[in-house]
Protein backbone atom coordinates (compact mmCIF):
# COMPACT_ATOMS: atom_id res chain seq x y z
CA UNK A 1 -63.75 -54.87 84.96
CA UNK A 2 -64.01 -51.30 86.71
CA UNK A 3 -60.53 -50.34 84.64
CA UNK A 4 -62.11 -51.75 80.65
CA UNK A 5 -65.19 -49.76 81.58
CA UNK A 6 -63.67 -46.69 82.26
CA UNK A 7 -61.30 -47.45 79.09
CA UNK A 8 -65.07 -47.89 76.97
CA UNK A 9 -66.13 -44.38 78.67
CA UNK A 10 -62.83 -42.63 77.50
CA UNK A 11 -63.40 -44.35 73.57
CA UNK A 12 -66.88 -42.80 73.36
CA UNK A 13 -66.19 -39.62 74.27
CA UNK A 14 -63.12 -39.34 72.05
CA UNK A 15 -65.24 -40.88 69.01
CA UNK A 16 -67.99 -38.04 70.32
CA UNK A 17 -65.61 -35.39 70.32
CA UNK A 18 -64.17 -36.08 67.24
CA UNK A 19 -67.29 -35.91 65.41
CA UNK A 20 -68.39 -32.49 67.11
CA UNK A 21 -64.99 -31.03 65.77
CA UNK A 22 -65.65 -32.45 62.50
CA UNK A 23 -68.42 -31.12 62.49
CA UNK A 24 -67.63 -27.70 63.47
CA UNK A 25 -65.09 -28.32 61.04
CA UNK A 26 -67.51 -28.43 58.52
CA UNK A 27 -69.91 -26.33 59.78
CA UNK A 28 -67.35 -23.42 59.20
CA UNK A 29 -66.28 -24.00 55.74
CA UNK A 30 -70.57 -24.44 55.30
CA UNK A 31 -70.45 -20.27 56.65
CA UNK A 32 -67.58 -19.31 54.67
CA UNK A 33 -69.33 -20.82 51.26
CA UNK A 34 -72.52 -18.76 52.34
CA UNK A 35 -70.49 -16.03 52.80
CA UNK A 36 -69.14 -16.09 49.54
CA UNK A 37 -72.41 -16.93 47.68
CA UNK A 38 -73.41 -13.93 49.29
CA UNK A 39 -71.24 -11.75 48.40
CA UNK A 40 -71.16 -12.53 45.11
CA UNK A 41 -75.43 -12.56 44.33
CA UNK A 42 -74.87 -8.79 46.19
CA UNK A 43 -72.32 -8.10 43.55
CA UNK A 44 -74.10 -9.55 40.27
CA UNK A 45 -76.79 -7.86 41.93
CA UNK A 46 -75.41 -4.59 42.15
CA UNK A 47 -73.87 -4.57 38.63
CA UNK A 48 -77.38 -5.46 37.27
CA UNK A 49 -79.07 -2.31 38.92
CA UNK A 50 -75.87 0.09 37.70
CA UNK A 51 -76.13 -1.31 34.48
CA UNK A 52 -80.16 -0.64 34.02
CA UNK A 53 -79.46 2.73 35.71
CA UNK A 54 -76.74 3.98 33.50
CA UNK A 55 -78.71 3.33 30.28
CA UNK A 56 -81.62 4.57 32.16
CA UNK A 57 -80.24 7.67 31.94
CA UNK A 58 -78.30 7.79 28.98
CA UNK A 59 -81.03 6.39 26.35
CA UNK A 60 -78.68 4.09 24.90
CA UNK A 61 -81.14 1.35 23.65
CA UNK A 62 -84.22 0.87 23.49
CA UNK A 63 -86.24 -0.77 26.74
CA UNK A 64 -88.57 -3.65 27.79
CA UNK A 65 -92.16 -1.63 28.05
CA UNK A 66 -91.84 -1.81 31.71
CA UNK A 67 -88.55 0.03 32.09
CA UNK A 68 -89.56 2.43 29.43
CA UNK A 69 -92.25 3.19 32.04
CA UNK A 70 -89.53 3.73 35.12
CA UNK A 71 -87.97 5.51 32.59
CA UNK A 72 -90.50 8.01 31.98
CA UNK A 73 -90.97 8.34 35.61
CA UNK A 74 -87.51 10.52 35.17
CA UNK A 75 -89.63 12.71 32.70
CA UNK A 76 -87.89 11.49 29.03
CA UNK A 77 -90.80 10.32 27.11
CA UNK A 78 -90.59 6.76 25.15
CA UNK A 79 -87.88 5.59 23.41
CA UNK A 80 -88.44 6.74 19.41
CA UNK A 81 -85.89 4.30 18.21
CA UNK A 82 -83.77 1.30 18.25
CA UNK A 83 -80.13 2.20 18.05
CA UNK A 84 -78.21 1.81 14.75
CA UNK A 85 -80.97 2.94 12.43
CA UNK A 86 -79.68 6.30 12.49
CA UNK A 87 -81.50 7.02 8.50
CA UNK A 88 -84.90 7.45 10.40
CA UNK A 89 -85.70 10.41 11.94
CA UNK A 90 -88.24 11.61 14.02
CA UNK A 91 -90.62 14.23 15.17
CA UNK A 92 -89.34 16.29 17.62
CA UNK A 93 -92.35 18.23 19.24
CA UNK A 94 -91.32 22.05 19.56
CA UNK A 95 -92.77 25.54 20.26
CA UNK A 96 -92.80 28.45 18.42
CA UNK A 97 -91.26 31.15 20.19
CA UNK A 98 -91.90 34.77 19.32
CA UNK A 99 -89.31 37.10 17.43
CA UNK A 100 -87.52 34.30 15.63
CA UNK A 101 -83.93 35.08 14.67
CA UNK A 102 -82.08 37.24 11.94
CA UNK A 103 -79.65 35.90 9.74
CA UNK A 104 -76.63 35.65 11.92
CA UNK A 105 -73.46 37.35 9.92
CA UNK A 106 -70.38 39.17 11.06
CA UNK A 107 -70.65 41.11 7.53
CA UNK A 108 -72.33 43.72 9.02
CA UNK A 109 -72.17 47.09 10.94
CA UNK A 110 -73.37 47.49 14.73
CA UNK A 111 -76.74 49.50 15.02
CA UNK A 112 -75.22 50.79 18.14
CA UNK A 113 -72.34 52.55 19.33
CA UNK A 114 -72.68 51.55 22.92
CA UNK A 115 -69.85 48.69 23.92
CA UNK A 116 -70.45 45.34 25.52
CA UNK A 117 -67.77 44.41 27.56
CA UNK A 118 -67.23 40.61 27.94
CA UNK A 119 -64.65 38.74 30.05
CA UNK A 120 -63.86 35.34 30.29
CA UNK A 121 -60.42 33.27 31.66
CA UNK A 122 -59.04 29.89 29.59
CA UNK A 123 -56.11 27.84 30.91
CA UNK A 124 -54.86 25.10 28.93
CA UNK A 125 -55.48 24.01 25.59
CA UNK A 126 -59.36 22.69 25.69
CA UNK A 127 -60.08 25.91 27.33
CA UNK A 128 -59.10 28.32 24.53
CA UNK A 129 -60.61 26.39 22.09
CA UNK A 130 -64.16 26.80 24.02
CA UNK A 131 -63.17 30.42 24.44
CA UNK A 132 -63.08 31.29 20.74
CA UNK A 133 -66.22 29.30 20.20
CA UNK A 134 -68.16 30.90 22.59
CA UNK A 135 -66.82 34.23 21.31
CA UNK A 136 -67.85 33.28 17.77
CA UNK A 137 -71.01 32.52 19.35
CA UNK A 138 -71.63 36.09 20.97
CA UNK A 139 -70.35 37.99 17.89
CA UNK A 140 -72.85 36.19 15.42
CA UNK A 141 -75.68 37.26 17.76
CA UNK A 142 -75.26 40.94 18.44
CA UNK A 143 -76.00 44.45 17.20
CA UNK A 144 -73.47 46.22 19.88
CA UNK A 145 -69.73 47.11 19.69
CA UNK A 146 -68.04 44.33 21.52
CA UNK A 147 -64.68 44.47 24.04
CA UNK A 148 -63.09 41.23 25.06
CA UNK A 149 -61.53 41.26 28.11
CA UNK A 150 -59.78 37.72 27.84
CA UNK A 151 -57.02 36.27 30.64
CA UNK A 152 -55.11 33.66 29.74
CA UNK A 153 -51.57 31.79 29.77
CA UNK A 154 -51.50 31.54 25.97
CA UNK A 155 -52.26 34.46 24.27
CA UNK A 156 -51.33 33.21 20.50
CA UNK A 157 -54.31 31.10 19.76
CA UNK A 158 -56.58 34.34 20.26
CA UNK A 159 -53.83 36.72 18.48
CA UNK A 160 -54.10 34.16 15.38
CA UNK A 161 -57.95 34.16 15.01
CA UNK A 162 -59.83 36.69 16.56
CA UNK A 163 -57.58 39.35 13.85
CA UNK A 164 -58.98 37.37 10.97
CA UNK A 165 -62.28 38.22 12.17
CA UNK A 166 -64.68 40.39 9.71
CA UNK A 167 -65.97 41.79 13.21
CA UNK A 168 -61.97 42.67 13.77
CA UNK A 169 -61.76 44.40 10.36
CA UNK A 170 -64.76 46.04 10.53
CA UNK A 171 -63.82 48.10 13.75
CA UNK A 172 -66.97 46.44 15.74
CA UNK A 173 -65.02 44.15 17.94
CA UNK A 174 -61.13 44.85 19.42
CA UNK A 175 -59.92 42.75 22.72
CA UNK A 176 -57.71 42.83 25.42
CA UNK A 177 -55.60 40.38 26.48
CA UNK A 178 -54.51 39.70 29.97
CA UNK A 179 -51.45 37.41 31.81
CA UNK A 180 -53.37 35.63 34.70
CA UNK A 181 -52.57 38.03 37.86
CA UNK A 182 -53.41 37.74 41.07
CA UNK A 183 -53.04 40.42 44.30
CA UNK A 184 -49.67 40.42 46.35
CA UNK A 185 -51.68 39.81 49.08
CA UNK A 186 -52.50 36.41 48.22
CA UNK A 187 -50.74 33.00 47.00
CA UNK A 188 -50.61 32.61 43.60
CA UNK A 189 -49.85 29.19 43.33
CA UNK A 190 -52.60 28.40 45.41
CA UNK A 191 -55.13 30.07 43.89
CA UNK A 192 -54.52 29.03 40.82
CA UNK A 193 -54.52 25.46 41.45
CA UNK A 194 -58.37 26.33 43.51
CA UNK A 195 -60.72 24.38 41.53
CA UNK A 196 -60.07 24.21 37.99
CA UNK A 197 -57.02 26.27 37.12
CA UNK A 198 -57.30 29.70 36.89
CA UNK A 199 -60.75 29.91 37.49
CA UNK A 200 -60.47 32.16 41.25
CA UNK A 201 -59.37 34.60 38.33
CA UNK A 202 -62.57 35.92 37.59
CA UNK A 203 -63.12 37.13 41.51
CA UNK A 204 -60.16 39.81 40.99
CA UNK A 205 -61.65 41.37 37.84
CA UNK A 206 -63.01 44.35 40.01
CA UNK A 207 -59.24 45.50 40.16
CA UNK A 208 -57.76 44.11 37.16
CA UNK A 209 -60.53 46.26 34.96
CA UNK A 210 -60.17 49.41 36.97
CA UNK A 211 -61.44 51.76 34.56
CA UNK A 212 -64.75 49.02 33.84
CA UNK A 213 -67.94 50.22 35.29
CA UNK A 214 -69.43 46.86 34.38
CA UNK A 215 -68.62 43.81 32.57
CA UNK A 216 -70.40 40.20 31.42
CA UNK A 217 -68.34 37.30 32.89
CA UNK A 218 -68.70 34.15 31.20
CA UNK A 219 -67.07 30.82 31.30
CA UNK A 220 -65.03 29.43 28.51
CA UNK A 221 -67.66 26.47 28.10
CA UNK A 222 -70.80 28.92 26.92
CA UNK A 223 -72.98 28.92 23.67
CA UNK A 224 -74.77 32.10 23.04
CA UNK A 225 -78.34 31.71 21.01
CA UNK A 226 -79.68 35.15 21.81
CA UNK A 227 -78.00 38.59 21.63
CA UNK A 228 -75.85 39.31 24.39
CA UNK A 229 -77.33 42.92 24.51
CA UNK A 230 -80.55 41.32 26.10
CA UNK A 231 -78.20 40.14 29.23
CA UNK A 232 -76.21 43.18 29.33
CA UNK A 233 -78.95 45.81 29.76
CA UNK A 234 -80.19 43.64 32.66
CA UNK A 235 -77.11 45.16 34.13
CA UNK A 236 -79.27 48.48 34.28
CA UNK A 237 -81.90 46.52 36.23
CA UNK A 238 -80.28 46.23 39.02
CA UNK A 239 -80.84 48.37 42.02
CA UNK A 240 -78.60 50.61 44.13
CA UNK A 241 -77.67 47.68 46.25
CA UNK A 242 -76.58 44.77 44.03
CA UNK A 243 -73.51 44.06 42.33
CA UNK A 244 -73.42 41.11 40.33
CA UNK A 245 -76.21 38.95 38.36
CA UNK A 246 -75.95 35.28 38.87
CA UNK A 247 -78.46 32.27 38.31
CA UNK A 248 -79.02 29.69 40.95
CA UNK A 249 -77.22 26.25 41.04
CA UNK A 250 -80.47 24.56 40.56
CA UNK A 251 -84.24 24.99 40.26
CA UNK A 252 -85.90 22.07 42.44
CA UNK A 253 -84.26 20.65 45.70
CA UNK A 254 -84.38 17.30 44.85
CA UNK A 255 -81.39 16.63 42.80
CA UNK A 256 -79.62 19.99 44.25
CA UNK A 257 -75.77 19.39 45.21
CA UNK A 258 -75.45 22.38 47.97
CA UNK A 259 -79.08 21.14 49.40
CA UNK A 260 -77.74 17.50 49.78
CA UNK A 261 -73.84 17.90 50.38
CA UNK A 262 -72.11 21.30 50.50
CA UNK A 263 -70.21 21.65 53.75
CA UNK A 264 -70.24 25.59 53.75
CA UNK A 265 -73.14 27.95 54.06
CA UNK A 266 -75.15 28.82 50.63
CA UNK A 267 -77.17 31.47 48.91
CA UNK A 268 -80.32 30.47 49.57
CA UNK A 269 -82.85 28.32 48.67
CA UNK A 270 -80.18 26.23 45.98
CA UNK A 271 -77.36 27.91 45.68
CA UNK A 272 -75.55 30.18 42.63
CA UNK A 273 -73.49 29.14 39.60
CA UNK A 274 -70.38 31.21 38.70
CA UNK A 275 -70.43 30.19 34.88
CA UNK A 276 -72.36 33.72 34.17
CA UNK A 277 -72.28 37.02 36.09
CA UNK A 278 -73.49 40.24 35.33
CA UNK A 279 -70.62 42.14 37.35
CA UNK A 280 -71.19 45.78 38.80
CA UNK A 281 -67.41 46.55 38.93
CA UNK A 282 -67.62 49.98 40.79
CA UNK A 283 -69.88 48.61 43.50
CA UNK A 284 -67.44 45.69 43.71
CA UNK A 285 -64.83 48.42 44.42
CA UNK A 286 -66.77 50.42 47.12
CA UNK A 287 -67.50 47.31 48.96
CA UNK A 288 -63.75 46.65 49.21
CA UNK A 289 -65.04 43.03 47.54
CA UNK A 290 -61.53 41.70 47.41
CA UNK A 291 -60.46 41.51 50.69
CA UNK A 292 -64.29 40.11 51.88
CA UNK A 293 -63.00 36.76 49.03
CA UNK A 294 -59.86 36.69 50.39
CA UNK A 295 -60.68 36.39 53.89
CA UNK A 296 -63.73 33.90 53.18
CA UNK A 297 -60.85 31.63 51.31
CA UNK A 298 -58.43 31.83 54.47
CA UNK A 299 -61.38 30.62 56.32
CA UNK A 300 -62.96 27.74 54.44
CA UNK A 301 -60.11 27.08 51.67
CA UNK A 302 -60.25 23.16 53.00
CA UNK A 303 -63.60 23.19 52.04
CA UNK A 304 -64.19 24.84 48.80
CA UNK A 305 -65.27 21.80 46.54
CA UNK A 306 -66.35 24.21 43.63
CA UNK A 307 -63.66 26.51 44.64
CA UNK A 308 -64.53 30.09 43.71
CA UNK A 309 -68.22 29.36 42.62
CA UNK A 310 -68.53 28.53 46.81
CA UNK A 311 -66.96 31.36 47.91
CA UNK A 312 -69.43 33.27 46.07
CA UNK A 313 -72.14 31.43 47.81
CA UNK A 314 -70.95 31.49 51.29
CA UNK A 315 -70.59 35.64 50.37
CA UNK A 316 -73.72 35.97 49.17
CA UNK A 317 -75.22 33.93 51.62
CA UNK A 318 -74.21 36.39 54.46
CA UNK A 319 -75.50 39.30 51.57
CA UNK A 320 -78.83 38.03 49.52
CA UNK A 321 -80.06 41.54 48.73
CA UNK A 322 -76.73 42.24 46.63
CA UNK A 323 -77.79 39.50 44.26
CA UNK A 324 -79.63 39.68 40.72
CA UNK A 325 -81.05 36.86 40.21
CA UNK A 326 -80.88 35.45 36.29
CA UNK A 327 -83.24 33.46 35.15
CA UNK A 328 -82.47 29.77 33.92
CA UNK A 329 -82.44 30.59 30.77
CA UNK A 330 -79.47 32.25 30.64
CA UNK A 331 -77.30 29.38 32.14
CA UNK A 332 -79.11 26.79 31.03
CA UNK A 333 -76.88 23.19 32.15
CA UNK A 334 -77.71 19.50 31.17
CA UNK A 335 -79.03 19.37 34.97
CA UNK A 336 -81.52 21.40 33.42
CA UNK A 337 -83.04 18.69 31.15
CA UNK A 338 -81.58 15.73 32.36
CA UNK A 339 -84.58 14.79 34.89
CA UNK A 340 -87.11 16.51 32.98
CA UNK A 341 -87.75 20.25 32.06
CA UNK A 342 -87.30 21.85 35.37
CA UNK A 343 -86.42 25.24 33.84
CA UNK A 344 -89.50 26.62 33.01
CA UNK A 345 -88.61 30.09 31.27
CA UNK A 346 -86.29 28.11 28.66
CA UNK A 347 -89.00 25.80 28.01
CA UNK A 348 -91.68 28.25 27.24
CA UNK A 349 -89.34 30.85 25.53
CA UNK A 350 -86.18 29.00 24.44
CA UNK A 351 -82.75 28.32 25.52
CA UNK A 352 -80.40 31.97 25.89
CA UNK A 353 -77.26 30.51 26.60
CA UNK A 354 -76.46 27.35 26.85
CA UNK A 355 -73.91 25.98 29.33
CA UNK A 356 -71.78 22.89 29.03
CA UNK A 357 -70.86 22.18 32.33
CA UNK A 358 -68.60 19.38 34.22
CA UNK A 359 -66.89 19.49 30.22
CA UNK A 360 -70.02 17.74 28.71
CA UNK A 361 -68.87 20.22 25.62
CA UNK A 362 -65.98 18.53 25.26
CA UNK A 363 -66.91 14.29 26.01
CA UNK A 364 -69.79 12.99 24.20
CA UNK A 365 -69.97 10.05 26.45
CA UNK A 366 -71.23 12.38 29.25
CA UNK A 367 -74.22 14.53 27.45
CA UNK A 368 -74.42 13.83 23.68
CA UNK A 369 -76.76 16.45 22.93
CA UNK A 370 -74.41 19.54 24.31
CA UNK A 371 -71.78 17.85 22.62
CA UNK A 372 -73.09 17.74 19.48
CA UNK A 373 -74.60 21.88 19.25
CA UNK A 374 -70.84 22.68 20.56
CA UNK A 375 -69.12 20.39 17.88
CA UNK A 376 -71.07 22.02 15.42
CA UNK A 377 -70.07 25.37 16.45
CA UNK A 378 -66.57 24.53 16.57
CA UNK A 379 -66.35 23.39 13.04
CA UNK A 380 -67.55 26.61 12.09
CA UNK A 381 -65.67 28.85 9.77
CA UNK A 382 -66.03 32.52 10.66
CA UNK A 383 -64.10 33.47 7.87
CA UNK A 384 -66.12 31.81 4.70
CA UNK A 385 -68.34 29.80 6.67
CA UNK A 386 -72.24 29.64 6.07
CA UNK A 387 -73.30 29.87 9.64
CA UNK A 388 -77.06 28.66 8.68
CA UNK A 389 -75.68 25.72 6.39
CA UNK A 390 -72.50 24.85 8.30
CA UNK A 391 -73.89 24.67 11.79
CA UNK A 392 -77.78 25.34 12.53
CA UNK A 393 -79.24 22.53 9.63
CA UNK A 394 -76.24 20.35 11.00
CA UNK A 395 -77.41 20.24 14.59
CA UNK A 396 -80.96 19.84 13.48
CA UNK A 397 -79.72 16.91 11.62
CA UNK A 398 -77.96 15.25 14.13
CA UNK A 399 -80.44 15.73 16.92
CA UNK A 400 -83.04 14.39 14.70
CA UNK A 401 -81.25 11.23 13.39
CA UNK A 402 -80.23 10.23 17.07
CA UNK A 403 -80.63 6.98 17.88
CA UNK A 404 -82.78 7.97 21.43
CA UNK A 405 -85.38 10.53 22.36
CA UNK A 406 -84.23 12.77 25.62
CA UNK A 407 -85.90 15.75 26.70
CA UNK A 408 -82.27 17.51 26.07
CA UNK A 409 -82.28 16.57 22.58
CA UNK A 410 -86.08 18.29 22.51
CA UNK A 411 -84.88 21.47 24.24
CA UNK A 412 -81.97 22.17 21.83
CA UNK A 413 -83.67 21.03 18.48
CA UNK A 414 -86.70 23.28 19.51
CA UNK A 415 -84.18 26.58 20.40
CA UNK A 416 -82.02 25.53 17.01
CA UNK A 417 -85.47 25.65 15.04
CA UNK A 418 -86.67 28.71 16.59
CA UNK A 419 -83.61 31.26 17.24
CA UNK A 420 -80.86 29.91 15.37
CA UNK A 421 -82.44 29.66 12.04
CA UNK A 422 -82.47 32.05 9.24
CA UNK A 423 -85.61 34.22 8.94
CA UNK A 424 -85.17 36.92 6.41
C-alpha cells in the first residue's frame, strides 16, 4: 500500500512537471513573438516618421492641413500646388531692392583700371565645370580688370574656354594657371586627400602668390549676382590687425554643426565657412601663417571633419580680432533658407553670392532650387549667348512653375527679379 502510494506521488509530480515545462515552453516562444511584434511596429514606425520627415522637408507633395501646419512650423509657408501640374504658376511674394541691375554683357570695357584678383582651386571633372561657371558668373557682373589665379590638375578645360572669352579679347580679363603645390615641409599626399581633394590648397596661397598683396578666394561651387568689386573693396575695410574676411558657418545655434558636434575648438559664437575669404596676403606673410596651419594640422589632423575649413576655425578661435566678418549675404548656403530666412541682410537686400554647398549645385535631389539657378548658368553661352533670355527669364520660369512653394525658391526668384534682370 505504502509502495503504490509513493508510486501515485511520483506520477503527479511528473504529470506537474511536465506541464510547468510546457509551459515555460510556451511561455518563451509567447516572449520571442512579442519580441518580434515589437520590433517590427518600432520599425514600420520609424519608416513612417522618416518618410513624413523627408517630404517635410523637401516639399514633394502636397500635405493633409495638419502637416501643412507642422510644416510651417519649419518656416515654408503652405503648399501652392499639387505636384504634376507644373503649367500653373504662382505668385512668388518679393521685395524690391534698391539699385536694380545693368544689363550684364562681357561686350564692354572696364570703367576701371584697378585689378581684382580672384583665386579659386578645382580637382576633378565636376569641379572645373563649377569653376568656369562661377567665373562666367563674376565676369558678367563687374566693371574692374579681372586676374584669375586658378590651381588645378587639368589645366585644358580653362585653356579651351576662358581664351574664347570677349573679356579675354578685350584685354579686361587674363589668368594664371597653377599645378596644385604644396610646401616641402609637408605631405603632399596627405594633404591633398584632407577633406575634399585639393581643397588644404587654398591655405598656401600666401606663398604661392608672393607678389599678391590681396586676393578673393572662392570655391569652385559659387554664383555671383552682384559685382565682385563690392566684396573686394571690403578688403580696404579691414583694420591693421586682420587678415582674411570670412562669414560664419551659421546664423542661429539651433541647427549649427560646430555648436552641436565639432570635436575641435571654434571661432566663436558658430563657427566660419572657408567657401569665401577676403585674404590679406602680406599680413598672412608677416604672421608666418603657414607654419601656425601646419602645426594646427599635426595636432588635430584625426579630427579635422571639414578639413581645412576647421583648421581655420580652431586658428581663428585662438585669434578672433584677425577676423572680418562677412555678412550672410555674401555666402549665402541652402542652410540659409532651408528652416526659414535666418539670414536677414539677404532677405532685406538680396542674395550676393550664392553658395551651393555639400554639391547641392550639382544633385537636384538634394536642393532643387540651387540646382536649378546653377543649371541655368551652366547652359549659358558666353560666346553668343543672351544672358537675360538664356538664363535670368529661365530661372524665373522654373522657380515659378515648381511643383512646391519653399522659402529657397522665394529667396532666389526675388534676387533673379531684382539683380539679375535687365534694367536699361
Amino acid at each position: 500500500m505504502k509502495r503504490k502510494m509513493n508510486l501515485d506521488v511520483q506520477c503527479v509530480t511528473e504529470h506537474f512537471l511536465d506541464i510547468n515545462n510546457g509551459k515555460k515552453k510556451s511561455r518563451f516562444w509567447y516572449d520571442r513573438r512579442r519580441r518580434l511584434y515589437m520590433l517590427l511596429i518600432l520599425f514600420i514606425a520609424t519608416t513612417i516618421w522618416l518618410f513624413i520627415y523627408y517630404k517635410l522637408l523637401n516639399h514633394s507633395f502636397e500635405l493633409p492641413e495638419p502637416l501643412q501646419k507642422l510644416r510651417n512650423m519649419f518656416g515654408d509657408g503652405e503648399v501652392k500646388k499639387r505636384r504634376g501640374r507644373e503649367d500653373e504658376t504662382q505668385n512668388l511674394n518679393f521685395v524690391i531692392y534698391k539699385n536694380k541691375s545693368k544689363c550684364f554683357t562681357q561686350l564692354k570695357l572696364p570703367k576701371y583700371q584697378e585689378s581684382i584678383h580672384v583665386a579659386t582651386v578645382a580637382c576633378g571633372n565636376d569641379k572645373v565645370q563649377e569653376a568656369l561657371v562661377a567665373l562666367v558668373s563674376i565676369t558678367l557682373t563687374t566693371d574692374y580688370n579681372l586676374y584669375f589665379h586658378i590651381f588645378s590638375d587639368n589645366s585644358k578645360p580653362f585653356e579651351n574656354q576662358l581664351k574664347t572669352w570677349p573679356a579675354w579679347s578685350n584685354r579686361w580679363m587674363i589668368y594664371s594657371m597653377y599645378n596644385i603645390y604644396y610646401p616641402s615641409s609637408v605631405k603632399k599626399s596627405q594633404w591633398k586627400k584632407t577633406f575634399k581633394v585639393c581643397a588644404t590648397q587654398r591655405l598656401f596661397l600666401s606663398s604661392i602668390l608672393a607678389g599678391i598683396d590681396s586676393v578673393i578666394y572662392i570655391d569652385t561651387d559659387v554664383l555671383m549676382f552682384k559685382p565682385i568689386e563690392k566684396l573686394w573693396k571690403m578688403i580696404s575695410q579691414m583694420n591693421s590687425n586682420q587678415i582674411i574676411g570670412l562669414a560664419q558657418e551659421c546664423e542661429t545655434k539651433s541647427n549649427c554643426w560646430y555648436n552641436k558636434y565639432s570635436r575641435n575648438t571654434y571661432f566663436k559664437p558658430h563657427g566660419l565657412n572657408s567657401g569665401v575669404m577676403l585674404m590679406n596676403l602680406t599680413r598672412m606673410r608677416s604672421l608666418n601663417w603657414e607654419k601656425a596651419i601646419v602645426d594646427i594640422y599635426k595636432i588635430s589632423k584625426s579630427n579635422l571633419t571639414y578639413g581645412d575649413q576647421d583648421i581655420l576655425n580652431i586658428y581663428f578661435e585662438k585669434h578672433p580680432n584677425q577676423v572680418y566678418l562677412l555678412s550672410c549675404s555674401w555666402n549665402y548656403r541652402p542652410d540659409h533658407c532651408l528652416y526659414g530666412n535666418v539670414c536677414l541682410d539677404a532677405f532685406f537686400n538680396g542674395v550676393s553670392l550664392l553658395h551651393g554647398s555639400r554639391d547641392t549645385f550639382l544633385k537636384q535631389h538634394i536642393q532643387h532650387e540651387f540646382f536649378v539657378v546653377f543649371e541655368s548658368f551652366k547652359k549659358f553661352r558666353i560666346t553668343q549667348g543672351d544672358f537675360q533670355h538664356d538664363v535670368v527669364e529661365i530661372i524665373i520660369q522654373k522657380l515659378k512653375s515648381k511643383s512646391y512653394y519653399s522659402v529657397c525658391a522665394e529667396m532666389l526668384y526675388n534676387t533673379t527679379i531684382n539683380q539679375l534682370s535687365c534694367s536699361n
